[in-house]
N, C-alpha and C. Protein backbone atom coordinates (compact mmCIF):
# COMPACT_ATOMS: atom_id res chain seq x y z
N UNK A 1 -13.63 -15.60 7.26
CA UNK A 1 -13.22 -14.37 6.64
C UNK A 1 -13.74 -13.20 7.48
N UNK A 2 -13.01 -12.21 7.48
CA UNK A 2 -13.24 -10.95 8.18
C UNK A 2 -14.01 -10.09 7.44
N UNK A 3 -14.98 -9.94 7.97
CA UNK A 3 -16.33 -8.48 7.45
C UNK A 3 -15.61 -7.36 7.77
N UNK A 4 -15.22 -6.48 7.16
CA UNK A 4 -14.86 -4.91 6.92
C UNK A 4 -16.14 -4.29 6.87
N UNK A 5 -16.08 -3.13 7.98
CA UNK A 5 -17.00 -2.05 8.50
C UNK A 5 -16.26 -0.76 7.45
N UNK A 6 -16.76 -0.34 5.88
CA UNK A 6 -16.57 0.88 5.26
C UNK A 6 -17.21 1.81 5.53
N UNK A 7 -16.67 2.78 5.58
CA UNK A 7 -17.03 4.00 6.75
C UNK A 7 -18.13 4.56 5.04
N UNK A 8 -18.14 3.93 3.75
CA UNK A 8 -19.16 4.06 2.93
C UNK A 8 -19.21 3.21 2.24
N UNK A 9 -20.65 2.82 1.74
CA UNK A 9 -20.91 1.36 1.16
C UNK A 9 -20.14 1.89 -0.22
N UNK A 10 -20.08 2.49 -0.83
CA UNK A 10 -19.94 3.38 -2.12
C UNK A 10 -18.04 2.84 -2.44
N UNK A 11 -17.61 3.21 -0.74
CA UNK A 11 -15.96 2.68 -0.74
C UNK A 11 -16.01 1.26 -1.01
N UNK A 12 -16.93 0.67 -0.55
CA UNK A 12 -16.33 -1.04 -0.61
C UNK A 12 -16.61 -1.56 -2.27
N UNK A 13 -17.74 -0.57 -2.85
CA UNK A 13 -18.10 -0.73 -4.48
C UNK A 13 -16.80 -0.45 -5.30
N UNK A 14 -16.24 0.29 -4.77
CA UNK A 14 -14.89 1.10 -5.53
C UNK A 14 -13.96 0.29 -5.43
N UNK A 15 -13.46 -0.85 -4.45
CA UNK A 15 -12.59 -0.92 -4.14
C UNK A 15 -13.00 -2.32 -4.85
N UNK A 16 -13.73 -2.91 -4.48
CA UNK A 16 -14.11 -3.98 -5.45
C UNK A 16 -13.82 -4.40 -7.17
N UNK A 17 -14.09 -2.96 -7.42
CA UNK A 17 -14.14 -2.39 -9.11
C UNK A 17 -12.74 -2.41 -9.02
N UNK A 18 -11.69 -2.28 -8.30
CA UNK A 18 -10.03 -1.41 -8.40
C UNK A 18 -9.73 -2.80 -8.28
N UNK A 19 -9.81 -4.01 -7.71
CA UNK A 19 -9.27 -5.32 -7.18
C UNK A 19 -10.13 -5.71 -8.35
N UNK A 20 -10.54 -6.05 -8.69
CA UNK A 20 -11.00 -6.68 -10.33
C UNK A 20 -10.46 -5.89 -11.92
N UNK A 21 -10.28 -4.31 -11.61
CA UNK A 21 -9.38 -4.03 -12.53
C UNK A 21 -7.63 -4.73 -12.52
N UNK A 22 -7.38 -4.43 -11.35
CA UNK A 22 -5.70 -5.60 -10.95
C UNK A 22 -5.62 -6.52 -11.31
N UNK A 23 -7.23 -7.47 -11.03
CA UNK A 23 -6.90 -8.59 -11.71
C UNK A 23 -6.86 -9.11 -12.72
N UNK A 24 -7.80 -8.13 -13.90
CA UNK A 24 -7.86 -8.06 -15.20
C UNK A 24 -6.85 -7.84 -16.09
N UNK A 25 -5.63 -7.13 -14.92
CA UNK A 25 -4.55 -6.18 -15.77
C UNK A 25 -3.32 -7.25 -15.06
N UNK A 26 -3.99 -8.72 -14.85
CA UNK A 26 -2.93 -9.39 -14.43
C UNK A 26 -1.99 -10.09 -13.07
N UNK A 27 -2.58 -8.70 -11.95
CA UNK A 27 -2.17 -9.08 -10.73
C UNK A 27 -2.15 -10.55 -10.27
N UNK A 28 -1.56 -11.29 -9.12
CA UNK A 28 -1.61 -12.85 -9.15
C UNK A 28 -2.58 -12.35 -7.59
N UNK A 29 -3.13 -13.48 -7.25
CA UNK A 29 -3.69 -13.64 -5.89
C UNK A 29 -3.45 -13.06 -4.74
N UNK A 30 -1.97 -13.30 -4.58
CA UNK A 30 -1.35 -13.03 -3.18
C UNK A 30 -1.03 -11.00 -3.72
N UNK A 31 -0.77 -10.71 -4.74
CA UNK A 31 -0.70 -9.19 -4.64
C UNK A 31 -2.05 -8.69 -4.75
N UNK A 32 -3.01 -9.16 -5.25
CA UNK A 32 -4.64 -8.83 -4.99
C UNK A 32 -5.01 -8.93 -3.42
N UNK A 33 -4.96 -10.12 -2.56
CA UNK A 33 -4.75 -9.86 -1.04
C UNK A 33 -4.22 -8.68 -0.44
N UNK A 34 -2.73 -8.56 -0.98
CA UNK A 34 -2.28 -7.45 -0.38
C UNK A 34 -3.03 -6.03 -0.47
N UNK A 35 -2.73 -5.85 -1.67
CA UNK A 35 -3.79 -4.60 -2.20
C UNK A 35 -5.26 -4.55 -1.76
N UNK A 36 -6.14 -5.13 -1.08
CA UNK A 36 -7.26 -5.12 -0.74
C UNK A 36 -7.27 -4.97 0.53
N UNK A 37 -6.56 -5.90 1.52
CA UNK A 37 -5.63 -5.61 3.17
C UNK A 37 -5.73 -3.88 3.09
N UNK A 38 -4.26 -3.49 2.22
CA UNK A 38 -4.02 -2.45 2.62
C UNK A 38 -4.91 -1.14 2.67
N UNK A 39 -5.86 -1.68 1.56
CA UNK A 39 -6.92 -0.41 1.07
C UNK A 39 -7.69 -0.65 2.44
N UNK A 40 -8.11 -1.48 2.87
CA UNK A 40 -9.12 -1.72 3.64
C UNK A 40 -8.88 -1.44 5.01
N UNK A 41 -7.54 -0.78 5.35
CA UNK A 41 -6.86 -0.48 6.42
C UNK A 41 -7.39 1.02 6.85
N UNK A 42 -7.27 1.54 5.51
CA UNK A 42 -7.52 2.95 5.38
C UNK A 42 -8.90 3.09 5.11
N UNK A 43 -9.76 2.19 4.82
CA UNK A 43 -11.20 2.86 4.34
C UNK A 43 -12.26 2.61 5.49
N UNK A 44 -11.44 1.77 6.70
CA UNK A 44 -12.46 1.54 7.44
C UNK A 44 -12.76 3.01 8.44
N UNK A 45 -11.65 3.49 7.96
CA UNK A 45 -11.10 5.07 8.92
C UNK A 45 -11.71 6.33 7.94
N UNK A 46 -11.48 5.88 6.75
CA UNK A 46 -11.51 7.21 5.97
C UNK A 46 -12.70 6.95 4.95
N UNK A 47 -13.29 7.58 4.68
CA UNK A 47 -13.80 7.49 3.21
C UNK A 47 -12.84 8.19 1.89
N UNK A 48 -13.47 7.61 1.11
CA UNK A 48 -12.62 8.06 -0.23
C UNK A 48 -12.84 9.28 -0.62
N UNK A 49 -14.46 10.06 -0.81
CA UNK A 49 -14.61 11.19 -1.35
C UNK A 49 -14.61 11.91 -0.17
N UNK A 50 -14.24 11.57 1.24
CA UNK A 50 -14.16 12.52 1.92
C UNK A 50 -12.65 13.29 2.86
N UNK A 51 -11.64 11.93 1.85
CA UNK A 51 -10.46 12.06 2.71
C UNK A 51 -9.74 13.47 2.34
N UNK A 52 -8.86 13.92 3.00
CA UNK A 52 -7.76 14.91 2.72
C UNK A 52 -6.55 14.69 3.26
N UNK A 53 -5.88 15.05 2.79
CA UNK A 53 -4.65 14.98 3.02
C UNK A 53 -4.06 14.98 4.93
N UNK A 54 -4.62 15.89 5.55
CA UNK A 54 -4.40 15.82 7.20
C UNK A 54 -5.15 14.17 7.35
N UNK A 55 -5.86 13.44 6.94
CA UNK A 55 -6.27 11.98 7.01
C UNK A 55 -4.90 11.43 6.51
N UNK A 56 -4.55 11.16 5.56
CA UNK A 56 -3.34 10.62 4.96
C UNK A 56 -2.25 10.60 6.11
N UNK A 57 -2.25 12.14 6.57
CA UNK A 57 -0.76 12.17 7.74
C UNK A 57 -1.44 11.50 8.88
N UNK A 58 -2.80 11.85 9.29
CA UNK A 58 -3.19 10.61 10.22
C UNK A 58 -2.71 9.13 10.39
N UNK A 59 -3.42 8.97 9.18
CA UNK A 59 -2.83 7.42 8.91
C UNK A 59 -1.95 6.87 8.95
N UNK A 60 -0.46 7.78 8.55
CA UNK A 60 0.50 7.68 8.47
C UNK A 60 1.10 7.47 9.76
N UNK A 61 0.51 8.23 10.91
CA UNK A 61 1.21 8.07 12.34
C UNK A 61 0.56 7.01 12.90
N UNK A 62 -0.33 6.26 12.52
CA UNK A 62 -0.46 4.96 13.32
C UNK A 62 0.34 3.61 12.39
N UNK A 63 1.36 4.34 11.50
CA UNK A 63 2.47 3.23 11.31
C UNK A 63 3.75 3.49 12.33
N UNK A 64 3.52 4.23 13.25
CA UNK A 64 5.08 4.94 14.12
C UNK A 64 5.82 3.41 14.70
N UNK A 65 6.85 3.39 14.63
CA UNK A 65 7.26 2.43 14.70
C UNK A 65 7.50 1.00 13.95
N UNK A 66 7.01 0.96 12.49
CA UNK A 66 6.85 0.00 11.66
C UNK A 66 8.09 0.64 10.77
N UNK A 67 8.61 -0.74 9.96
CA UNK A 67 9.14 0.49 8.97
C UNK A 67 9.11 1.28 8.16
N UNK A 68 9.53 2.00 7.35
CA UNK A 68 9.40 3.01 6.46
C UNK A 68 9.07 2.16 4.88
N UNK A 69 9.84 1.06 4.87
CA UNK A 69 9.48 0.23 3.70
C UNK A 69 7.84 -0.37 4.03
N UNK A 70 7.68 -0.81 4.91
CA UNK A 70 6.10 -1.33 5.48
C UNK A 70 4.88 -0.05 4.74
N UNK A 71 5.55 1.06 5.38
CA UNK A 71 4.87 2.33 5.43
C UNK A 71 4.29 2.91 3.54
N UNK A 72 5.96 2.71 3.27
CA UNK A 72 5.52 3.24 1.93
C UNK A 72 4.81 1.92 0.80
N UNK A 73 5.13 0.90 1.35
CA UNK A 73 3.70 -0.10 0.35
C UNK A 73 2.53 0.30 0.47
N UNK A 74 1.99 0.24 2.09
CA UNK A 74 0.69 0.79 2.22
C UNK A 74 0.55 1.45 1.50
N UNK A 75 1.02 2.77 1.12
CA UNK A 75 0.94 4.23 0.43
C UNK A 75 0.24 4.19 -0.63
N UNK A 76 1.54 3.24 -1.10
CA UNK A 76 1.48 3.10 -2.71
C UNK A 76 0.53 2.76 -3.10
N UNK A 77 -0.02 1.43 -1.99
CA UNK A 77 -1.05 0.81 -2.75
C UNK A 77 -2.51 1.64 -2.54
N UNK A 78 -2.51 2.63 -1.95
CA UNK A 78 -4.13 3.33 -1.69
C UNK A 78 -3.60 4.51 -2.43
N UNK A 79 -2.54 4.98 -2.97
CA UNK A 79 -2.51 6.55 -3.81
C UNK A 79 -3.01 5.89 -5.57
N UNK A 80 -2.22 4.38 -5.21
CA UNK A 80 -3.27 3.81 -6.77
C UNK A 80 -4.70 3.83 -6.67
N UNK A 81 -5.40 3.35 -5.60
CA UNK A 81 -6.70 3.28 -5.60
C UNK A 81 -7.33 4.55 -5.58
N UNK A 82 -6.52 5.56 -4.89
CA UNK A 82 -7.20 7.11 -5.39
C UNK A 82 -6.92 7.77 -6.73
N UNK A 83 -5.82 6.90 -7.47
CA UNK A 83 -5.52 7.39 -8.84
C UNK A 83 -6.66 6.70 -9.44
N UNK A 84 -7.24 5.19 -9.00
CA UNK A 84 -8.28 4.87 -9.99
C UNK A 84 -9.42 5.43 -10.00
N UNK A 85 -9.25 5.61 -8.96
CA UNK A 85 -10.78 6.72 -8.38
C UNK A 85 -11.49 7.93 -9.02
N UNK A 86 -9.55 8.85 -9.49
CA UNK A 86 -10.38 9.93 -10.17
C UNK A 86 -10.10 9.36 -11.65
N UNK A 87 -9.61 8.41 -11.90
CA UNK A 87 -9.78 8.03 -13.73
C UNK A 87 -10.89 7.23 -13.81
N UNK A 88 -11.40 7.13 -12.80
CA UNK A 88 -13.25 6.63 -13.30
C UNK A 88 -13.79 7.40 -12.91
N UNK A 89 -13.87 8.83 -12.04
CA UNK A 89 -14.52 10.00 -12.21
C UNK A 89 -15.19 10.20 -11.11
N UNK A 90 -14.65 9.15 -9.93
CA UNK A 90 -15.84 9.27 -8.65
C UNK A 90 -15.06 10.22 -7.69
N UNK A 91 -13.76 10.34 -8.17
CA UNK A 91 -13.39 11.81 -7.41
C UNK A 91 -12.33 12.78 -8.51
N UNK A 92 -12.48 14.20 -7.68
CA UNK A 92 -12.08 14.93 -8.76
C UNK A 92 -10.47 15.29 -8.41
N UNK A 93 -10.06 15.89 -9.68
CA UNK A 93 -8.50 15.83 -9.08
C UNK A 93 -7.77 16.86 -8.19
N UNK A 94 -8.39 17.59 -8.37
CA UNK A 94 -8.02 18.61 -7.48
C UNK A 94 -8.63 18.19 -5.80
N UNK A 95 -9.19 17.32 -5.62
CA UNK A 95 -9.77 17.06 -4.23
C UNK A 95 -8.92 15.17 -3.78
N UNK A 96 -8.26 15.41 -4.55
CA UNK A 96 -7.35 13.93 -4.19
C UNK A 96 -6.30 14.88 -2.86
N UNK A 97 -6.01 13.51 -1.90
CA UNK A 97 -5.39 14.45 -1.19
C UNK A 97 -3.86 13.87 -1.47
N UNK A 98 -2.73 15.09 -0.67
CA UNK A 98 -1.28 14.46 -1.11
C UNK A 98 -0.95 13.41 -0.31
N UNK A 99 -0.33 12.65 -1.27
CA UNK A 99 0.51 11.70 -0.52
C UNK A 99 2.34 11.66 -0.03
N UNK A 100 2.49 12.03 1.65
CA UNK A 100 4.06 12.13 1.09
C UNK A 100 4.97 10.77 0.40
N UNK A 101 5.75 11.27 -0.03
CA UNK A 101 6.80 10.51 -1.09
C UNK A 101 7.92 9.93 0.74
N UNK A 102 7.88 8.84 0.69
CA UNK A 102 9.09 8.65 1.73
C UNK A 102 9.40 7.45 1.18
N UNK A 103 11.21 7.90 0.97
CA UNK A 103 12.19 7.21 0.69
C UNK A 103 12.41 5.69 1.47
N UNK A 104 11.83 4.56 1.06
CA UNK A 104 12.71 3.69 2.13
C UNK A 104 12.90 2.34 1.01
N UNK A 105 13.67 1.84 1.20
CA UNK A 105 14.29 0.42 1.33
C UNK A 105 13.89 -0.90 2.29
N UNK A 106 14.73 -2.06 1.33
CA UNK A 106 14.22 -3.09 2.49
C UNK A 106 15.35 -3.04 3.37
N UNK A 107 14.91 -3.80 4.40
CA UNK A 107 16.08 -3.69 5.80
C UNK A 107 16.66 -4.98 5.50
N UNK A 108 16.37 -5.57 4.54
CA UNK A 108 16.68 -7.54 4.87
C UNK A 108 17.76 -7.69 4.07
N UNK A 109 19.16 -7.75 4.71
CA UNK A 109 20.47 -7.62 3.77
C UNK A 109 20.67 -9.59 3.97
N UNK A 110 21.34 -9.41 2.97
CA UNK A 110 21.73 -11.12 2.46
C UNK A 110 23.04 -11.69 3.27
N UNK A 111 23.30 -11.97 4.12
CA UNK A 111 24.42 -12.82 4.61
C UNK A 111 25.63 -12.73 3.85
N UNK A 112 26.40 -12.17 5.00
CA UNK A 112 27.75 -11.64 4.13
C UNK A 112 28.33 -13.24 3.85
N UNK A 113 29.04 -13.97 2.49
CA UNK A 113 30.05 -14.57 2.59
C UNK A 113 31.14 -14.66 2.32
N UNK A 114 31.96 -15.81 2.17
CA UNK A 114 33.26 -15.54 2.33
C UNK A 114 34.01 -15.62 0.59
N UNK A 115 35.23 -15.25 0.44
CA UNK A 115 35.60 -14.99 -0.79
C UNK A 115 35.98 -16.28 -0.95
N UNK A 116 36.59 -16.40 -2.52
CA UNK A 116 37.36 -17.77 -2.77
C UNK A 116 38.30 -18.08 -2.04
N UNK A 117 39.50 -16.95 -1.67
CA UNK A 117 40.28 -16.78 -0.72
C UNK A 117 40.55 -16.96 0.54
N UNK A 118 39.46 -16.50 1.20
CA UNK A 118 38.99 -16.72 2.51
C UNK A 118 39.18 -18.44 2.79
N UNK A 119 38.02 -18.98 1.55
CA UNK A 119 37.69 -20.54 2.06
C UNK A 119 38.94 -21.10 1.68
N UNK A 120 39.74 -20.75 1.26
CA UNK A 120 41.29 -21.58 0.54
C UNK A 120 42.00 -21.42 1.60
N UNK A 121 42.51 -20.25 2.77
CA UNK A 121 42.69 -19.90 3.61
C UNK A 121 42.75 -21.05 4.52
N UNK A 122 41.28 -20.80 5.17
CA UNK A 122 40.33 -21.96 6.01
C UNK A 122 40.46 -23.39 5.63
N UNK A 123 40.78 -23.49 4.84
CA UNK A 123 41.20 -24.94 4.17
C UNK A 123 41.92 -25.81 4.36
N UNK A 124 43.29 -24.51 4.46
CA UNK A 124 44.43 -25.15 4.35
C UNK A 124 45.31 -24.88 6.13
């Protein structure tokens, strides 16, 4: 297993507390992995009570080239961990920083097939 360097011991307490609330509230294994990955992407860079928003767009440009769906899971999953953050009171709300909102989708379309028609066609 990989040791994570938190840029504060205080972050890895928090994040601990947020991945045991998920799992209390149900999460399965493999979305608890994810959610802990992703937080841990960002906390080895940032601290929690010290991030702002120019950190966020930081972060954001060392996804350049990934996709936009990649991009906005990450997001999601650390704007929850800063939403749990200030509903247990270890940060305040006005010092949460923004997160942008970007639109994306998955890229993974399903294999076009053929109609009833088509194969009756081909058939015959």
């Amino acid at each position: 297993m990989v040791t994570r360097s938190y840029k504060s011991t205080v972050d890895e307490v928090l994040l601990n507390q947020y991945i045991s609330y998920c799992e209390e509230n149900g999460n399965r294994d493999t979305t608890l992995k994810r959610k802990k990955s992703s937080i841990e992407r960002f906390l080895v860079i940032y601290s929690v009570k010290d991030s702002h928003t120019e950190d966020i767009m930081n972060f954001v440009q060392n996804y350049r080239g990934k996709s936009y769906y990649a991009l906005k899971r990450e997001l999601d999953e650390i704007k929850k961990f800063f939403d749990f953050c200030m509903s247990e009171g270890y940060i305040e709300n006005n010092s949460t920083p923004v997160f942008p909102d970007i639109k994306a989708t998955k890229t993974n379309k399903l294999p076009s097939i053929y109609s009833n028609d088509e194969i009756n066609i081909m058939l015959n």
